[in-house]
Every structure is written in C-alpha cells, then in structure tokens.
C-alpha atoms as a PDB file:
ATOM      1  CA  UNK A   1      12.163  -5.304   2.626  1.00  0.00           C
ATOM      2  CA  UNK A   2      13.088  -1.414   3.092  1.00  0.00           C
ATOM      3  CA  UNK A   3      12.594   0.371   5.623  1.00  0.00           C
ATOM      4  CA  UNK A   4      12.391   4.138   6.518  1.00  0.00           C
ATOM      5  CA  UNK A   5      16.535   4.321   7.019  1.00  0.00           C
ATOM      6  CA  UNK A   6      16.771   2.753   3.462  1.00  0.00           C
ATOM      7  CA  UNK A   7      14.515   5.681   2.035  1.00  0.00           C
ATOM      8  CA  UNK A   8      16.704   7.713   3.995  1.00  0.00           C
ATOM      9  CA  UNK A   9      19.711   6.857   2.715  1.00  0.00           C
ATOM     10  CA  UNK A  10      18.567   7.005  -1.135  1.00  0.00           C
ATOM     11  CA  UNK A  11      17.254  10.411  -0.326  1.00  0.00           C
ATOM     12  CA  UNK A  12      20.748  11.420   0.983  1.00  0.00           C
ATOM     13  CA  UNK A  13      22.320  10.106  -1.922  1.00  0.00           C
ATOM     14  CA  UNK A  14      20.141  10.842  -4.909  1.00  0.00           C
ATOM     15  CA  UNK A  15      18.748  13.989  -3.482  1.00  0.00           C
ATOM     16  CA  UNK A  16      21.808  14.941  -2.036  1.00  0.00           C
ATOM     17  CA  UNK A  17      20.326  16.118   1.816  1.00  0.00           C
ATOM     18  CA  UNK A  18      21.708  15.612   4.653  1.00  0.00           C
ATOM     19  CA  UNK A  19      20.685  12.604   6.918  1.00  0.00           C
ATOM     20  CA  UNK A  20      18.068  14.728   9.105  1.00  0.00           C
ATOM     21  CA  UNK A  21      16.525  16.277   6.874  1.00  0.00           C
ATOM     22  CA  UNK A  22      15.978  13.001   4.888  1.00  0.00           C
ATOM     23  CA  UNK A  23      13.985  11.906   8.249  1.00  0.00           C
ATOM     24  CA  UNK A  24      12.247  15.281   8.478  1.00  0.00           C
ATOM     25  CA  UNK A  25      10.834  14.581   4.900  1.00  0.00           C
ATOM     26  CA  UNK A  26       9.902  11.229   5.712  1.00  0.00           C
ATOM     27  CA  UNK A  27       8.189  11.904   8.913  1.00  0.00           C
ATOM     28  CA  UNK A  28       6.384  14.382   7.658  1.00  0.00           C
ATOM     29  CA  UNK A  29       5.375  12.798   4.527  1.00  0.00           C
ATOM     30  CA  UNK A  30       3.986   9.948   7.225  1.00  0.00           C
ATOM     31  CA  UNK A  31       2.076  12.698   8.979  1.00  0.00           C
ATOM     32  CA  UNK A  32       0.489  14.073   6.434  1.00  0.00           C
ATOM     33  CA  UNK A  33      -0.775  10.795   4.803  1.00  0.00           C
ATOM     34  CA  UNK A  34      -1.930   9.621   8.275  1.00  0.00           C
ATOM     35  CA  UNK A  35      -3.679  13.039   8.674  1.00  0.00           C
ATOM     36  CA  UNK A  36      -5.082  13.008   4.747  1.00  0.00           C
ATOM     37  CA  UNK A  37      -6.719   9.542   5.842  1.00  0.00           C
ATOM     38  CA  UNK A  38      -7.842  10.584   9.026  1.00  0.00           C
ATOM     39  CA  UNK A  39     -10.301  12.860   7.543  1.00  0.00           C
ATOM     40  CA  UNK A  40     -11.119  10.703   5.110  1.00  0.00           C
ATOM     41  CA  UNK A  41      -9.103  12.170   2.117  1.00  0.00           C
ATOM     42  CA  UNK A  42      -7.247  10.265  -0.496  1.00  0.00           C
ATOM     43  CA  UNK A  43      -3.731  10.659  -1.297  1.00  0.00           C
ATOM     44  CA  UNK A  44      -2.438  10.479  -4.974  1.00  0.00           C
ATOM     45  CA  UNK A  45       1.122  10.220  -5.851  1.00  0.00           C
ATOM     46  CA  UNK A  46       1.024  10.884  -9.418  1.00  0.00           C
ATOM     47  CA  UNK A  47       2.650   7.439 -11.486  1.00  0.00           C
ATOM     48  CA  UNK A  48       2.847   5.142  -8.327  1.00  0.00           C
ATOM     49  CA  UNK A  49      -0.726   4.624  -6.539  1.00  0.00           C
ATOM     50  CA  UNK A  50      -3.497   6.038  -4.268  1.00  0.00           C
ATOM     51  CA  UNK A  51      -3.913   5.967  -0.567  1.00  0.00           C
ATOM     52  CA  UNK A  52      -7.591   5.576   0.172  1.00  0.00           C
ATOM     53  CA  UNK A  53     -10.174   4.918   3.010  1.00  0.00           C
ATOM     54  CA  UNK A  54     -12.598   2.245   3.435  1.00  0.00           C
ATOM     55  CA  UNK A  55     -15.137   2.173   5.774  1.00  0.00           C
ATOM     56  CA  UNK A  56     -16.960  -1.196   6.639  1.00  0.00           C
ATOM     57  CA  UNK A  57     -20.272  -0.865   8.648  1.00  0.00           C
ATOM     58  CA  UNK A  58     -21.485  -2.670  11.562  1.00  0.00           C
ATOM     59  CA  UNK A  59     -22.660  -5.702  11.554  1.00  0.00           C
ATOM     60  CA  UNK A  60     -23.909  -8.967  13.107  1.00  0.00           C
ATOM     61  CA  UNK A  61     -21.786 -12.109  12.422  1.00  0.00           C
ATOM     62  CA  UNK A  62     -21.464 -15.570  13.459  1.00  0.00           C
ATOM     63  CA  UNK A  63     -18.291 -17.086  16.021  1.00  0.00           C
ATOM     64  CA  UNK A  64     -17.793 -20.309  14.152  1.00  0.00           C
ATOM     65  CA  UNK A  65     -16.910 -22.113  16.968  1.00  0.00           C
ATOM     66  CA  UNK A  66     -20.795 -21.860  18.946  1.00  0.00           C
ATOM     67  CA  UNK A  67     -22.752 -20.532  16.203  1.00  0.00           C
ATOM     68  CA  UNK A  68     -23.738 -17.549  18.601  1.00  0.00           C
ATOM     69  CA  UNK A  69     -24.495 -14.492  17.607  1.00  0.00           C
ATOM     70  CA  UNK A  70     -21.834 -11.468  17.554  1.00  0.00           C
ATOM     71  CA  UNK A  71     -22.100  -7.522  16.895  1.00  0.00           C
ATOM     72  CA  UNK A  72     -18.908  -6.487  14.681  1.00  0.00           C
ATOM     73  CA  UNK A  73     -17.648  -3.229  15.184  1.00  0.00           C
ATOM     74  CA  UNK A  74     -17.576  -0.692  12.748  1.00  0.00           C
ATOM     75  CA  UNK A  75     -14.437   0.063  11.104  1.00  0.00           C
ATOM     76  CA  UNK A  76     -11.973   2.202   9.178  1.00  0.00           C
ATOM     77  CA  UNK A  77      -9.399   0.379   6.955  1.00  0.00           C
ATOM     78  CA  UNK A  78      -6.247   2.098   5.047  1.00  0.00           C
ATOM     79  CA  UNK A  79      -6.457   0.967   1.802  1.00  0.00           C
ATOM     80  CA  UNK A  80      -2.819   1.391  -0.861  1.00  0.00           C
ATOM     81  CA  UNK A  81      -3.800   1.021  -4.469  1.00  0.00           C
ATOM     82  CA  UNK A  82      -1.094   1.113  -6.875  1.00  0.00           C
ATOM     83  CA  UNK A  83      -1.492   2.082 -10.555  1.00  0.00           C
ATOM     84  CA  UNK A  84      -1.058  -0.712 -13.174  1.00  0.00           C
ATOM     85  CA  UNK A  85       2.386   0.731 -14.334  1.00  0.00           C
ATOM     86  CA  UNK A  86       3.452   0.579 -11.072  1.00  0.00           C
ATOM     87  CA  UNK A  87       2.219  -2.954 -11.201  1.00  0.00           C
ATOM     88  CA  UNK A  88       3.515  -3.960 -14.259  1.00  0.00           C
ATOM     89  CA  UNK A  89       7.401  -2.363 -12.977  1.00  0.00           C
ATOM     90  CA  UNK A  90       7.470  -4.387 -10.067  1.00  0.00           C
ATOM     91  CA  UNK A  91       6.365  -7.395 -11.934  1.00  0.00           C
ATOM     92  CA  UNK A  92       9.066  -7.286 -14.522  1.00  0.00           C
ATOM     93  CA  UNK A  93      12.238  -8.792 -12.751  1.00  0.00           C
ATOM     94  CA  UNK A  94       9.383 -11.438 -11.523  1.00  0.00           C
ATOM     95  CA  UNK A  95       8.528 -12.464 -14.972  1.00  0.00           C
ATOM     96  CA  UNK A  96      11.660 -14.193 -16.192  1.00  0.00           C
ATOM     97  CA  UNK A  97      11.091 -16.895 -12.757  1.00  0.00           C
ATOM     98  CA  UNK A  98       7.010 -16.784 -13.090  1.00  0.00           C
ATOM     99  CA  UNK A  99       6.487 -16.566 -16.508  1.00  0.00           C
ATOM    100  CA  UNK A 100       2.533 -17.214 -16.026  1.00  0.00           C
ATOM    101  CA  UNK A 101       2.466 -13.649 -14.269  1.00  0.00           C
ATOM    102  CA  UNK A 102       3.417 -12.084 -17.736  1.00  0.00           C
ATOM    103  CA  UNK A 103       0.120 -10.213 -19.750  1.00  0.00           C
ATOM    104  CA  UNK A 104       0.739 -12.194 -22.787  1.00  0.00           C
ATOM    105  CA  UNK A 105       1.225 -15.647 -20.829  1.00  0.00           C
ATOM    106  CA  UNK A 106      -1.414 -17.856 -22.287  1.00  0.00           C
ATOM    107  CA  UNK A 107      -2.003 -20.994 -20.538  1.00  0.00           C
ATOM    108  CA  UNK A 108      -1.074 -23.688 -22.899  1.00  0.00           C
ATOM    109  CA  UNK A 109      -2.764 -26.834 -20.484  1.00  0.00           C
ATOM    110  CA  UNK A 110      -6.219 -25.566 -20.234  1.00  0.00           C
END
C-alpha cells in the first residue's frame, strides 16, 4: 500500500520538485478535497474517479441483541468512485491470476 511519502517521492522524481514542495502539493491537494466535501461539492479528477458525498438520514433501527428500539444518527459519508478505465487498469495485472475478473470471462460451469 502507498502512502503519502511514496507520492512524494514519485512527485520528486517524475516531476522533478524538491521534497517540500512535493508535501506542500499533497497537503494541499488533501485540504482542498476535505474542504470540496465539506460543503458538499464533488471532486473530479478527469480519467481516474470522483470524490462525492453521501448523506444518510436518520433513522430508527433495531440492536440485534434485545430487539429494542434505537435512533441512528444522521450522517455524512465520503464516497471515492473511480471511472471504469481506471477500473479496468488496475484490474489488468489481476487478470492473468483471476481470470474470472476479465470482461470476456464466461463462466463455462453454469
């Protein structure tokens, strides 16, 4: 799994920025995501996916344990949807060991 210092260190040697100002970018890019969702915006990156908002209402549930009653909070969850190329690239070196996640796989057994 990557994390931010990986990103950082791609963006220092593809980009060809210094180590802090990779971070700036990346901290800032955070910030204004965090801030885009906040108010309820989306965020599109054009060719990789959409940051999004969705908002659950309130509502009453059941605990499974007693059966009683429960109020459930309201609720704001960040939602990452990625485009189907971006999909379909991260699927590709998965293909060759799970063939069945292939498009064209057609399941022979059925």
């Amino acid at each position: 799994m990557s994390d931010p210092t990986d990103v950082q260190a791609l963006m220092v040697t593809e980009v060809g920025i210094t180590p802090i100002e990779a971070k700036r970018v990346i901290e800032a890019f955070k910030a204004f995501i965090r801030s885009s969702m906040k108010k309820g915006q989306d965020v599109t990156i054009s060719s990789f996916g959409r940051f999004s908002v969705k908002a659950y209402a309130g509502r009453t549930g059941r605990n499974p344990r007693t059966g009683a009653a429960i109020k459930i909070k309201a609720k704001r969850v960040p939602i990452l949807t990625l485009y189907r190329k971006t999909k379909d690239r991260l699927l590709i070196g998965q293909i060759a060991e799970y063939p069945w996640l292939s498009p064209e796989y057609e399941d022979t057994e059925a």
